[in-house]
C-alpha atoms as a PDB file:
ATOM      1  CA  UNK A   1       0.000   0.000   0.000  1.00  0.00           C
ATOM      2  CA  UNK A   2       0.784   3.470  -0.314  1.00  0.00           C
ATOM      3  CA  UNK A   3       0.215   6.745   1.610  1.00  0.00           C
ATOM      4  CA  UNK A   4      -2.886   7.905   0.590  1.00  0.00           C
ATOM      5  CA  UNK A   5      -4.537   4.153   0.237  1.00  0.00           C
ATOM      6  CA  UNK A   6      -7.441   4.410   2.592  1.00  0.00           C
ATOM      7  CA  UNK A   7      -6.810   3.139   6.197  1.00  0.00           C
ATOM      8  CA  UNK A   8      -8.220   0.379   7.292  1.00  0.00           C
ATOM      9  CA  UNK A   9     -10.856   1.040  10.328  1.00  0.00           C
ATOM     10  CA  UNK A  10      -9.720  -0.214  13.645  1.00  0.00           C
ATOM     11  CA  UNK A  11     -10.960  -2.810  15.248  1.00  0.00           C
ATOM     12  CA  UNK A  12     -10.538  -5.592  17.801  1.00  0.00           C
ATOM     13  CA  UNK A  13      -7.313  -7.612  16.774  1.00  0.00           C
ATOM     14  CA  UNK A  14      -9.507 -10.823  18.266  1.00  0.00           C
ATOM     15  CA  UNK A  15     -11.656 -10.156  15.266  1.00  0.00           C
ATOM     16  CA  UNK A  16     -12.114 -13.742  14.029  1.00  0.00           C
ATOM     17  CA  UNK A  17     -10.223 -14.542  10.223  1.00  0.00           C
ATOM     18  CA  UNK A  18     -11.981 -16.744   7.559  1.00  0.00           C
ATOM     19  CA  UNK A  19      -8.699 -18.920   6.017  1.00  0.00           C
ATOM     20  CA  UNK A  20      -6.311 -16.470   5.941  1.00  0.00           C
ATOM     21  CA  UNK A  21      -3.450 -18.203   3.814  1.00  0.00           C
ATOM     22  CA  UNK A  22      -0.598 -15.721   3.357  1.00  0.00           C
ATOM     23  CA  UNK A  23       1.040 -12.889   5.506  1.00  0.00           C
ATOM     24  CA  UNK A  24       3.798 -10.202   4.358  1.00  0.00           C
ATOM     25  CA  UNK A  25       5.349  -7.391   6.050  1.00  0.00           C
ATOM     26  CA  UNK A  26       4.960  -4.204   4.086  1.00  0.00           C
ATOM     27  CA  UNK A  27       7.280  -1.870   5.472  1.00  0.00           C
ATOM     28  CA  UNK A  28       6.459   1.572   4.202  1.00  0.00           C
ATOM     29  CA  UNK A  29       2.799   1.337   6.361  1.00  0.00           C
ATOM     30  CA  UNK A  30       4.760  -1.074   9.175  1.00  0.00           C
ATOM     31  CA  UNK A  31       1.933  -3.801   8.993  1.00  0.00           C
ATOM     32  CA  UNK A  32       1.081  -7.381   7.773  1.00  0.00           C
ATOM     33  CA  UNK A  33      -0.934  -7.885   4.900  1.00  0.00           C
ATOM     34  CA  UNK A  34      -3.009 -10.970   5.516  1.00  0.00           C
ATOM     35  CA  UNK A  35      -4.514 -12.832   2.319  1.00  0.00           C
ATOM     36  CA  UNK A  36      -8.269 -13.700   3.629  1.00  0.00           C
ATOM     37  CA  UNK A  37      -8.822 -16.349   1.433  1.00  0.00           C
ATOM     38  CA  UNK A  38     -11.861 -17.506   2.729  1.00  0.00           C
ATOM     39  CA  UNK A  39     -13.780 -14.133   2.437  1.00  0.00           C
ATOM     40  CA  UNK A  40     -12.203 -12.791  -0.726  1.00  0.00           C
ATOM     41  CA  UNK A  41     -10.458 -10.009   0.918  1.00  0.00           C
ATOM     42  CA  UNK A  42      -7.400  -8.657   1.997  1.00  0.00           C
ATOM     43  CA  UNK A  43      -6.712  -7.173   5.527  1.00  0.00           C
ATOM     44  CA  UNK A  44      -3.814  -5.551   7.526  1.00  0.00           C
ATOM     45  CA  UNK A  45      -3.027  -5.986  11.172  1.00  0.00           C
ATOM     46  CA  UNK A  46      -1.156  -3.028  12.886  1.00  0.00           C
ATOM     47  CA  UNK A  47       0.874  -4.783  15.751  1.00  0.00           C
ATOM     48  CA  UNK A  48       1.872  -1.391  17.227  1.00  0.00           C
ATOM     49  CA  UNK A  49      -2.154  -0.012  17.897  1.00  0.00           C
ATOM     50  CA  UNK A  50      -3.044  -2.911  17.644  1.00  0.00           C
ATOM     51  CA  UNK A  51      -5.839  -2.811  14.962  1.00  0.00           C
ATOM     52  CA  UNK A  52      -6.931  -5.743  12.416  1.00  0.00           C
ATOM     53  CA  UNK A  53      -8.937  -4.183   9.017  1.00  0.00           C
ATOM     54  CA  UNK A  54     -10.044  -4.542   5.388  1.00  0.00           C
ATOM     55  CA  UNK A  55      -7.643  -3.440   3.341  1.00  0.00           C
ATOM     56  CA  UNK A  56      -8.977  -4.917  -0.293  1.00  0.00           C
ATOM     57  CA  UNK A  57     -12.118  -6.930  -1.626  1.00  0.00           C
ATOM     58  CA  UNK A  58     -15.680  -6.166  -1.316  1.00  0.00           C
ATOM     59  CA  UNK A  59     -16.001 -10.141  -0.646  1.00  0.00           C
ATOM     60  CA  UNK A  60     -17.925 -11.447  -3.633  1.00  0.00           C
ATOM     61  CA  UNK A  61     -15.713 -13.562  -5.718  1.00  0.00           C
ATOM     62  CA  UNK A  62     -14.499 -12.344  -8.952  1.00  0.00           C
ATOM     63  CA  UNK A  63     -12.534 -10.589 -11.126  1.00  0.00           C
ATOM     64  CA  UNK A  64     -13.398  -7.510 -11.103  1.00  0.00           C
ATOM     65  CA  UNK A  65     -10.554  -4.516 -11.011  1.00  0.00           C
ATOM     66  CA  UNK A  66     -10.983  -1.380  -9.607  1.00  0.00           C
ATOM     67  CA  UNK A  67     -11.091   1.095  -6.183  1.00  0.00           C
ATOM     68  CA  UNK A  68      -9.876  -1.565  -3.514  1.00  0.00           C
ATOM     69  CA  UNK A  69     -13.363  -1.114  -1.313  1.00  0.00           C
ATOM     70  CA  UNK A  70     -15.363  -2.473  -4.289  1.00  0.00           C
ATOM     71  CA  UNK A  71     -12.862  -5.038  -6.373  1.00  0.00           C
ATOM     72  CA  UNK A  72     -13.646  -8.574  -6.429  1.00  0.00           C
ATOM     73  CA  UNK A  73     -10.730 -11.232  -5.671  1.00  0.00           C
ATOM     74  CA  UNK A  74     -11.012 -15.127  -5.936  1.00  0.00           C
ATOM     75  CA  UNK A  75      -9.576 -16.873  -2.797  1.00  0.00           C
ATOM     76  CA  UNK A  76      -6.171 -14.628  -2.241  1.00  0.00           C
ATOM     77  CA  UNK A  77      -3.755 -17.349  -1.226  1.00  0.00           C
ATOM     78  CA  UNK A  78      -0.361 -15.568  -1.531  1.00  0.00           C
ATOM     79  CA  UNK A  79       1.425 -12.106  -1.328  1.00  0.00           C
ATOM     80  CA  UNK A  80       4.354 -10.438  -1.734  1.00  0.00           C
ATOM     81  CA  UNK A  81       5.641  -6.603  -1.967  1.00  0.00           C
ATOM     82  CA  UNK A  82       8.600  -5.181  -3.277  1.00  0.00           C
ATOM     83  CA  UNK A  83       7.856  -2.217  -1.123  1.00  0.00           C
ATOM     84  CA  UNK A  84       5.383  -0.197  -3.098  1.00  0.00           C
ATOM     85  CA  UNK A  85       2.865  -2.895  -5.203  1.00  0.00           C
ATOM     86  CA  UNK A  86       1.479  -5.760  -3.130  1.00  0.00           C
ATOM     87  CA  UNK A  87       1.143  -8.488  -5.722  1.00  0.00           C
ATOM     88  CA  UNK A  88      -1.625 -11.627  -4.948  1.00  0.00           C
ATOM     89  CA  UNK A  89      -2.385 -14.792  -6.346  1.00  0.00           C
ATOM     90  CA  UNK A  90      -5.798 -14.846  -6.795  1.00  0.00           C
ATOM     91  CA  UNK A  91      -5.755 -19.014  -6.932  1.00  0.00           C
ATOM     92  CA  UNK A  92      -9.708 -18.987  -8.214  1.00  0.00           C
ATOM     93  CA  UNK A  93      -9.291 -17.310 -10.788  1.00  0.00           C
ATOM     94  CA  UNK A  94      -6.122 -18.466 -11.779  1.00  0.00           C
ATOM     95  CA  UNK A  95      -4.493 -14.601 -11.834  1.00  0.00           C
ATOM     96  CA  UNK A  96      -1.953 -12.956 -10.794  1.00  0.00           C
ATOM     97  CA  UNK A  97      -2.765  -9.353  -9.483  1.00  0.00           C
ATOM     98  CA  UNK A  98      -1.797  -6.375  -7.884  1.00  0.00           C
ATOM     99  CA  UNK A  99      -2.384  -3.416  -5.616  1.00  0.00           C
ATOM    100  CA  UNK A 100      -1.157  -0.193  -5.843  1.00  0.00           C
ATOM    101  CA  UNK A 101      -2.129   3.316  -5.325  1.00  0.00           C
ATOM    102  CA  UNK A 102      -5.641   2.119  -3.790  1.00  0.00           C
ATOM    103  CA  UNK A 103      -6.610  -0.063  -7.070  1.00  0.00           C
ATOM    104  CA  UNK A 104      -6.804  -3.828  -7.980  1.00  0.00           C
ATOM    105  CA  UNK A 105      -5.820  -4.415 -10.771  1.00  0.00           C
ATOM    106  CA  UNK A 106      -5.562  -7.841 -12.775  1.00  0.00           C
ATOM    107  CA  UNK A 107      -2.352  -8.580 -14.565  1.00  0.00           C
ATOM    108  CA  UNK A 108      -2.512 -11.766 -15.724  1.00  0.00           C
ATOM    109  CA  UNK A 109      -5.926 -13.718 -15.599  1.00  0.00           C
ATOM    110  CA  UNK A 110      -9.215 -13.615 -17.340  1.00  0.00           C
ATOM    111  CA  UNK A 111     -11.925 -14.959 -15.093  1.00  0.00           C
ATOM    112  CA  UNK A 112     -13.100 -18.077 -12.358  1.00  0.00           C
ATOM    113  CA  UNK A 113     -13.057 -20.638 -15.279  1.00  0.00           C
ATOM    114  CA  UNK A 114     -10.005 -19.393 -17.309  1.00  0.00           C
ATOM    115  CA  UNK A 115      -7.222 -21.401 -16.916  1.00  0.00           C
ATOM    116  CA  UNK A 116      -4.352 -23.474 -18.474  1.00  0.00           C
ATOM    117  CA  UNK A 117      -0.287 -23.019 -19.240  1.00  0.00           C
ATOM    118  CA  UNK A 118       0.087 -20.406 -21.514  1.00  0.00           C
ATOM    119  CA  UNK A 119       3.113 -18.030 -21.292  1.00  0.00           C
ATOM    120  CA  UNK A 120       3.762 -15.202 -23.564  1.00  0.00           C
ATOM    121  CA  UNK A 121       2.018 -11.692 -23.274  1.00  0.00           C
ATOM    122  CA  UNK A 122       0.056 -10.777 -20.230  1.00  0.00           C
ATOM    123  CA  UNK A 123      -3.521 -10.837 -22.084  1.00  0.00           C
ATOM    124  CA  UNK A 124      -3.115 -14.269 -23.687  1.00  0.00           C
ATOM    125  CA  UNK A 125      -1.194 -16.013 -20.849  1.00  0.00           C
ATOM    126  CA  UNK A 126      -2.677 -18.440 -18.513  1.00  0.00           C
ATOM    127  CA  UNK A 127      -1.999 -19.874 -15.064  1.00  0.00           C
ATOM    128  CA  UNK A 128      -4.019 -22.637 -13.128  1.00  0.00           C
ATOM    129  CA  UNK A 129      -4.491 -22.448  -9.639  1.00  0.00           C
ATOM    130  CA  UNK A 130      -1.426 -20.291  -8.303  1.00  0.00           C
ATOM    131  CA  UNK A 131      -0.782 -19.985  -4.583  1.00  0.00           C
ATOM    132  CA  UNK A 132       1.962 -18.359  -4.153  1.00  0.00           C
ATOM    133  CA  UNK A 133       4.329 -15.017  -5.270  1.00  0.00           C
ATOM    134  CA  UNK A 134       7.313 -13.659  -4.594  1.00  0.00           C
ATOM    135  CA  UNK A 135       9.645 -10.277  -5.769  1.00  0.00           C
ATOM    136  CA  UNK A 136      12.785 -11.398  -7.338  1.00  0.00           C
ATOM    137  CA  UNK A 137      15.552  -9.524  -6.993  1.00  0.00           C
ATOM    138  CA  UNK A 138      15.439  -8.455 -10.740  1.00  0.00           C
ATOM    139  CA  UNK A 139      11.754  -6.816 -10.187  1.00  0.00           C
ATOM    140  CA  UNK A 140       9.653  -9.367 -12.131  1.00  0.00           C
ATOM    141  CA  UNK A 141       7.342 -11.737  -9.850  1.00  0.00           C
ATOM    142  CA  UNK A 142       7.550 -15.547  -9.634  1.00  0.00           C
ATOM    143  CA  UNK A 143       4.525 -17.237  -9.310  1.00  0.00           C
ATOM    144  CA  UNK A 144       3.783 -20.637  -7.920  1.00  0.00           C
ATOM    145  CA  UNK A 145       1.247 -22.491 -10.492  1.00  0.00           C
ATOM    146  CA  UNK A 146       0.268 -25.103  -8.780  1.00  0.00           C
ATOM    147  CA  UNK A 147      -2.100 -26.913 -10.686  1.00  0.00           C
ATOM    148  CA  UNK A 148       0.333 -26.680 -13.568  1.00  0.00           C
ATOM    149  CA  UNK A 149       3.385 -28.255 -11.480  1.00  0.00           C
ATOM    150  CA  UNK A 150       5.260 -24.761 -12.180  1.00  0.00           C
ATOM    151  CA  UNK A 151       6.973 -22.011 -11.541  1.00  0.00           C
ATOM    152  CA  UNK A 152       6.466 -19.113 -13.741  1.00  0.00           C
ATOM    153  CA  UNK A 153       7.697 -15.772 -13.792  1.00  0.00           C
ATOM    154  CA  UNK A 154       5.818 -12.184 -14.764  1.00  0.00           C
ATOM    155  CA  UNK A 155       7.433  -9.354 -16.170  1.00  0.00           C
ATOM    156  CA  UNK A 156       5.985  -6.208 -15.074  1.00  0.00           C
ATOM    157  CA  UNK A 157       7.962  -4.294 -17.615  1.00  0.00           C
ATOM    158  CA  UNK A 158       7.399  -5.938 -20.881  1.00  0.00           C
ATOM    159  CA  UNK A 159       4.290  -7.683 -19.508  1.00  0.00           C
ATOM    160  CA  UNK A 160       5.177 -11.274 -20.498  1.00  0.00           C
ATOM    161  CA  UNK A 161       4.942 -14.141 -18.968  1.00  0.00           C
ATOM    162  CA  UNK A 162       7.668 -17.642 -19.273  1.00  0.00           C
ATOM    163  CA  UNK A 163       8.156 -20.152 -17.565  1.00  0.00           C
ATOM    164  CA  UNK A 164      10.912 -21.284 -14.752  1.00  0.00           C
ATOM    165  CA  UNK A 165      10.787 -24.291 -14.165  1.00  0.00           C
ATOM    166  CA  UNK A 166       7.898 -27.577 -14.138  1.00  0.00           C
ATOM    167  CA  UNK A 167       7.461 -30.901 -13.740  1.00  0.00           C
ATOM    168  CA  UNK A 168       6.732 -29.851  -9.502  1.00  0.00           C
ATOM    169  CA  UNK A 169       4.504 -31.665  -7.221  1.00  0.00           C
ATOM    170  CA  UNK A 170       2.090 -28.589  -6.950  1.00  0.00           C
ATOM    171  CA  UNK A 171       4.251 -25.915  -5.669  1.00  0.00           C
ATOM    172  CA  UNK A 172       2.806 -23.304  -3.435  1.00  0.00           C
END
């Protein structure tokens, strides 16, 4: 997230989670991100106030991009930052996405029933099932496609999409 997002509303850090799959630090704000897969919906968790909140996902499932109070994810199952875009696996709808600047937006992915191994240029490219992400050192994002026994990467530069490595036993 960035300054100028909108803040998540405090509230009771006891608040109960629904699956929540993935944490990463993000330094700039000084809080976990926390991938609430089982609501469709990402939240934060200030340890310092402490306060737990929505950060991202209106809760219906979906791809839908947008302001991150009414997007739609699809069972967030892993994040990672490289300090100023958190990046998710949306494993439901087989995408990888981002946040940045208070919007979701999709970068690779086309809906809940698209899916397959496809690499090549962001719109055409297909993953199936990915749980995980990470920030490489080099700025492009590796991707754990499980389904597909892979590991891709995305570059968020020229906006294509190869492959690592496969033949995995469903990476995540």
């Amino acid at each position: 997230w960035m300054q100028g997002d909108p803040v998540p509303q405090a509230s009771d850090p006891r608040t109960p989670m629904s699956s929540p799959w993935d944490v990463v630090w993000h330094h700039g704000w000084h809080e976990v991100a926390v991938a609430m897969a089982g609501i469709h919906q990402v939240w934060s968790f200030d340890p310092v106030a402490p306060a737990l909140g929505v950060r991202a996902g209106s809760t219906n499932e979906g791809l839908v991009d947008g302001d991150v109070e009414r997007a739609w994810l699809a069972q967030t199952s892993g994040l990672a930052t490289d300090g100023e875009t958190l990046w998710l696996a949306d494993s439901e709808t087989s995408s990888l996405r981002r946040i940045r600047n208070g919007v979701v937006h999709t970068e690779v992915g086309r809906g809940l029933f698209d899916f397959g191994h496809v690499d090549g240029a962001a719109p055409e490219a297909l993953f199936q099932h990915p749980l995980g992400v990470a920030v490489l050192a080099d700025g492009t994002v590796a991707v754990a496609d499980t389904y597909n026994g892979a590991v891709r990467r995305f570059d968020p530069v020229n906006r294509q999409v190869s492959t690592l490595a496969t033949g995995l036993a469903e990476p995540s």
